[in-house]
C-alpha atoms as a PDB file:
ATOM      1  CA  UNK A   1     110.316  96.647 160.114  1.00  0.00           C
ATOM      2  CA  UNK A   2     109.198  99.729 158.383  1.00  0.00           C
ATOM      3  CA  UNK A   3     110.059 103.375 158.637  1.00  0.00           C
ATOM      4  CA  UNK A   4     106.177 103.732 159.865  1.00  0.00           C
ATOM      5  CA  UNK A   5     106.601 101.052 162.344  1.00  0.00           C
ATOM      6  CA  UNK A   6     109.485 102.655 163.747  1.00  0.00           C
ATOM      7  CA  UNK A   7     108.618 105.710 164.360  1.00  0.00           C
ATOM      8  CA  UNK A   8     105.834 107.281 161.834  1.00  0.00           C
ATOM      9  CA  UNK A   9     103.063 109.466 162.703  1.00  0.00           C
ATOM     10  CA  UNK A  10     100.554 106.746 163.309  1.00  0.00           C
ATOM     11  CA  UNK A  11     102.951 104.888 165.448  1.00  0.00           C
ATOM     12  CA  UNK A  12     103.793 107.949 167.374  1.00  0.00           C
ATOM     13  CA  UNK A  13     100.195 109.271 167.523  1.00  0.00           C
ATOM     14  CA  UNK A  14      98.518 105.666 168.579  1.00  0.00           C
ATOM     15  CA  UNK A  15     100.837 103.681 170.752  1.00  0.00           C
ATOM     16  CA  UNK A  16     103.014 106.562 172.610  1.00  0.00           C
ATOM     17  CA  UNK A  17     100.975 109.140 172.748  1.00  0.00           C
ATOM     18  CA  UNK A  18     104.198 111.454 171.734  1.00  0.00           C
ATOM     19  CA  UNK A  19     101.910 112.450 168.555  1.00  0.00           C
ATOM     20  CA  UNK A  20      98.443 114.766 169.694  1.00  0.00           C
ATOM     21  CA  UNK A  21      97.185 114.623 166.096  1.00  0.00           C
ATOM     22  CA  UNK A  22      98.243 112.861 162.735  1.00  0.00           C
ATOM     23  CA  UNK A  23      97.366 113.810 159.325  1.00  0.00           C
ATOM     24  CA  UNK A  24      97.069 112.281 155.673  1.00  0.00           C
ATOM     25  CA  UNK A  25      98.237 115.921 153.740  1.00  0.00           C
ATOM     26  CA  UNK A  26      99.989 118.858 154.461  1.00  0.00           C
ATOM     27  CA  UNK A  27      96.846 120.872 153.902  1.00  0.00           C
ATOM     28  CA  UNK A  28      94.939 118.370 156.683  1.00  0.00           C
ATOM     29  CA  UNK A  29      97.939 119.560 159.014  1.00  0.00           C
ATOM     30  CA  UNK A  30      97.492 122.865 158.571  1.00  0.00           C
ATOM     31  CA  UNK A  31      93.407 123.064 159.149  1.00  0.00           C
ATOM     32  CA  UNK A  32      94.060 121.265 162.001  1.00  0.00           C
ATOM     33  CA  UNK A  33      96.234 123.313 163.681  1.00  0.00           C
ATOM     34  CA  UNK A  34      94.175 126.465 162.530  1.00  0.00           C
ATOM     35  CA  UNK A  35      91.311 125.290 164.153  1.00  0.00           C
ATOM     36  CA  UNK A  36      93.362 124.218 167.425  1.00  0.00           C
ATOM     37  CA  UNK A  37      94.729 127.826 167.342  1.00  0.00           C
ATOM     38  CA  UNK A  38      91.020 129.052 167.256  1.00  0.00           C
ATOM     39  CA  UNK A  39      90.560 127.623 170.873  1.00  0.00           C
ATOM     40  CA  UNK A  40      93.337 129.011 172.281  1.00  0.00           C
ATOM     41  CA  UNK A  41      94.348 132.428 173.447  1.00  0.00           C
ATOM     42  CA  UNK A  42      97.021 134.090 171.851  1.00  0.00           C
ATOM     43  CA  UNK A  43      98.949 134.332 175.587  1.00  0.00           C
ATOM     44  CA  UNK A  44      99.354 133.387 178.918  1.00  0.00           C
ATOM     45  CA  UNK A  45      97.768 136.779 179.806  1.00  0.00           C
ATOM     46  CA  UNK A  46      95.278 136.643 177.551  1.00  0.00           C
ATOM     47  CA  UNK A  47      91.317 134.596 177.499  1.00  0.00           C
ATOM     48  CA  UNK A  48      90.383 132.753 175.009  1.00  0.00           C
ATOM     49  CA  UNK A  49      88.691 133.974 171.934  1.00  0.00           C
ATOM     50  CA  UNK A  50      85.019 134.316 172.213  1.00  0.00           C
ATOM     51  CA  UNK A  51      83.558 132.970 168.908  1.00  0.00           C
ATOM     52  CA  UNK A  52      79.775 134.207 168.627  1.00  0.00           C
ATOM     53  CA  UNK A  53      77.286 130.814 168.390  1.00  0.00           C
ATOM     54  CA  UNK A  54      73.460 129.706 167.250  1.00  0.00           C
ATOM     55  CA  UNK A  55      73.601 127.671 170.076  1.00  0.00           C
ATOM     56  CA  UNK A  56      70.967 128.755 172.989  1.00  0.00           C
ATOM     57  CA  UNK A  57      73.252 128.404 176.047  1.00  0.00           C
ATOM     58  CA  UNK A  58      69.818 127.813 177.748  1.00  0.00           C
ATOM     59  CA  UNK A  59      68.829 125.084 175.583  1.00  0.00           C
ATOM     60  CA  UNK A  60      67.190 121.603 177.215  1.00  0.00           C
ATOM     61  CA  UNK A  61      68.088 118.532 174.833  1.00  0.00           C
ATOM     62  CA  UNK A  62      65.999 115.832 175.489  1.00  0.00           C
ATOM     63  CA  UNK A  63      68.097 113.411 173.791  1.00  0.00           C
ATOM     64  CA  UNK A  64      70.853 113.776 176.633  1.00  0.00           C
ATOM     65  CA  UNK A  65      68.212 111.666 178.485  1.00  0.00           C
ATOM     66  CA  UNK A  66      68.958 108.432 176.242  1.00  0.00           C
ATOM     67  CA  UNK A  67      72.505 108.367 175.874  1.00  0.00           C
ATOM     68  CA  UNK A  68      73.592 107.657 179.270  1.00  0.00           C
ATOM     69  CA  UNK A  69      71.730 104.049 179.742  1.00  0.00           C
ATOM     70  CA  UNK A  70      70.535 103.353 183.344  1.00  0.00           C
ATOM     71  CA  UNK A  71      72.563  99.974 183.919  1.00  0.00           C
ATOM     72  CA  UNK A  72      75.595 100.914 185.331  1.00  0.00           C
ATOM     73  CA  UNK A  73      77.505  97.948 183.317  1.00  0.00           C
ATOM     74  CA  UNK A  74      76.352  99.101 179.236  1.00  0.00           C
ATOM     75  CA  UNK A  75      78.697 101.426 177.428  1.00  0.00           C
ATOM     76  CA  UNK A  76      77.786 104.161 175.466  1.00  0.00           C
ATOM     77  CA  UNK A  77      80.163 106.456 173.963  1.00  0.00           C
ATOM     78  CA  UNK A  78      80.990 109.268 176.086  1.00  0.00           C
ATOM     79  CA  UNK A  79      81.772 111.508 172.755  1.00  0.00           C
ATOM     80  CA  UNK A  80      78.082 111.579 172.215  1.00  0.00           C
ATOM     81  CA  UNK A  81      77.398 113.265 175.318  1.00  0.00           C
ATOM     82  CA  UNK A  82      79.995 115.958 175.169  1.00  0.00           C
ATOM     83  CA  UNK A  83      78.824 116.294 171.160  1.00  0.00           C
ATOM     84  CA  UNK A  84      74.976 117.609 172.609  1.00  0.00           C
ATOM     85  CA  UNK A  85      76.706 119.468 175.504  1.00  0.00           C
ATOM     86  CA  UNK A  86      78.911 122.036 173.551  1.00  0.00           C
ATOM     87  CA  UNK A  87      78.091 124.164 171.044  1.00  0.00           C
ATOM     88  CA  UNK A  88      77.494 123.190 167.589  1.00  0.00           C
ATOM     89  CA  UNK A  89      78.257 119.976 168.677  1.00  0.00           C
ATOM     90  CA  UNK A  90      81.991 121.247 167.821  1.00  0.00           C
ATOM     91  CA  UNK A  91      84.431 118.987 169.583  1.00  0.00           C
ATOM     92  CA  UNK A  92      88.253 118.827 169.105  1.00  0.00           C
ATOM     93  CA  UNK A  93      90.263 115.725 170.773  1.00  0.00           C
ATOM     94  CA  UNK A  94      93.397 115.320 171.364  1.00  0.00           C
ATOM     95  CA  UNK A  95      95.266 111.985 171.572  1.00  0.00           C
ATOM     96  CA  UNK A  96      92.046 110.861 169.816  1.00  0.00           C
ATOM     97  CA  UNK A  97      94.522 107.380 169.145  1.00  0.00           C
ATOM     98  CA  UNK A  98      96.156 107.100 172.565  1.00  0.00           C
ATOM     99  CA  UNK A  99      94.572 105.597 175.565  1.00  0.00           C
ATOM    100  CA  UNK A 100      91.089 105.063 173.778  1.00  0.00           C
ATOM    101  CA  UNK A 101      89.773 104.628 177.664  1.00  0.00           C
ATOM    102  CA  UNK A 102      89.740 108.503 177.986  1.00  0.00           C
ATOM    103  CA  UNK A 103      89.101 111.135 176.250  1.00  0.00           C
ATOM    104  CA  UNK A 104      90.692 114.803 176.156  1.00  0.00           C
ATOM    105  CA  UNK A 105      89.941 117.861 173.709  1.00  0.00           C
ATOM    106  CA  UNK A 106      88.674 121.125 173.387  1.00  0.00           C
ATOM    107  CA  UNK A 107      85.319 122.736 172.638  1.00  0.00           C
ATOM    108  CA  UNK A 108      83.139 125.858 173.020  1.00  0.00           C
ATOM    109  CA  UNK A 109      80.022 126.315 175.369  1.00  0.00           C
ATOM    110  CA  UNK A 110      78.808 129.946 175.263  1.00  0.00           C
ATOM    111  CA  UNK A 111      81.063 130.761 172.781  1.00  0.00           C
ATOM    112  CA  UNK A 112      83.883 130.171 175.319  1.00  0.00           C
ATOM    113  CA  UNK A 113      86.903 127.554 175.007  1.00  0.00           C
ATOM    114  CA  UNK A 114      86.652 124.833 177.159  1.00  0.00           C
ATOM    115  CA  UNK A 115      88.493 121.322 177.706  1.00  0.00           C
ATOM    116  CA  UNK A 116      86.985 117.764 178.348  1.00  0.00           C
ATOM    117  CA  UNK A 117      88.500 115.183 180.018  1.00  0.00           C
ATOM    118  CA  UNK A 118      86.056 112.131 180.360  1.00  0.00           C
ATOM    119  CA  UNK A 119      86.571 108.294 181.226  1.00  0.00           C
ATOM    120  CA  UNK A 120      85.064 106.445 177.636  1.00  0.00           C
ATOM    121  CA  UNK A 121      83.074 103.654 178.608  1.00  0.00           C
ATOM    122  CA  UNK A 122      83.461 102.059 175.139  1.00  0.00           C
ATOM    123  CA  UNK A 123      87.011 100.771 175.827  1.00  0.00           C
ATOM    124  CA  UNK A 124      88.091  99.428 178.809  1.00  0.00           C
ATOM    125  CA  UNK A 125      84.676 100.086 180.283  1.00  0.00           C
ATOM    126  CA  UNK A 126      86.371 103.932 180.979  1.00  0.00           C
ATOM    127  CA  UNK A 127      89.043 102.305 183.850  1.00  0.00           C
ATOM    128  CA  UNK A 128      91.954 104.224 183.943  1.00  0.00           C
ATOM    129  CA  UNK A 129      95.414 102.868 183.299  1.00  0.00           C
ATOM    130  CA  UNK A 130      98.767 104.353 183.110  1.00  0.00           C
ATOM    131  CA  UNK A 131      98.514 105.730 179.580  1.00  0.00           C
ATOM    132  CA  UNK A 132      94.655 107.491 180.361  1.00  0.00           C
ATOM    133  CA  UNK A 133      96.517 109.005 183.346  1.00  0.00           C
ATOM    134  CA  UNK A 134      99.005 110.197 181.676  1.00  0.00           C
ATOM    135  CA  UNK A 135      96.857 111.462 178.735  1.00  0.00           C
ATOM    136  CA  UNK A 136      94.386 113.226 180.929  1.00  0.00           C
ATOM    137  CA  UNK A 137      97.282 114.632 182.766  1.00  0.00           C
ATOM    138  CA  UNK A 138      99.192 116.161 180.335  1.00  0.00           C
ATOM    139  CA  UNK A 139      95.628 117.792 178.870  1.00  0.00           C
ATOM    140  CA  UNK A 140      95.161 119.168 182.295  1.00  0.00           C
ATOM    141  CA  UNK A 141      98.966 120.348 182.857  1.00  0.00           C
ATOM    142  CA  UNK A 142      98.655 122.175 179.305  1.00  0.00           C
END
């Protein structure tokens, strides 16, 4: 067994969920928790930062229309949707290698932070199981 196998970042970020993000460099780590840091305020007391956008907040995208097909029993990958719906299509997840059935993160929509929890049709067909509940609860309870 190897040291990664017992207990490395992918093992800890992909089958136990302990891990919310895993990186390749030091530097990687660092931007990553920067820009988790940039949705959050700086204390309980506090609202998030505002960060100024190009996106219209009244915009209409018509391709919103396609991704979602009408029989109830094809996928599509809920990431797309929530990629149109926020702005800059700007999307942070969390536990993106735990419980691939659901998916949890953090985003911006009129310039104000905002977290996602959606079922992900593309594994599992979105069901929840013990490990999506627990992801999505943990999101929530943050």
């Amino acid at each position: 067994m190897t040291h990664e196998e017992l207990g490395g970042a992918q093992s800890l970020s992909s089958r136990s969920g302990v891990a919310h993000f895993s990186s390749a460099t030091e530097h990687e780590a660092l931007a990553q928790t920067r820009r988790l840091l940039s949705f959050l305020p700086s204390n309980n007391a506090e609202d998030s930062p505002f960060v100024a956008t190009s996106d219209d907040p009244a915009r209409a995208d018509e391709e919103l229309l396609g991704i979602v097909p009408s029989e109830l029993n094809r996928p599509y990958d809920v990431r797309d949707v929530v990629d149109h719906l926020v702005d800059d299509g700007d999307f942070m997840e969390v536990h993106e290698q735990w419980a691939p059935n659901i998916v949890v993160g953090f985003a911006r929509m009129g310039g104000r932070s905002v977290g996602f929890v959606a079922n992900q049709p593309m594994a599992l067909a979105g069901s929840l199981d013990i490990n999506a509940a627990r992801k999505a609860a943990r999101f929530v309870r943050f």
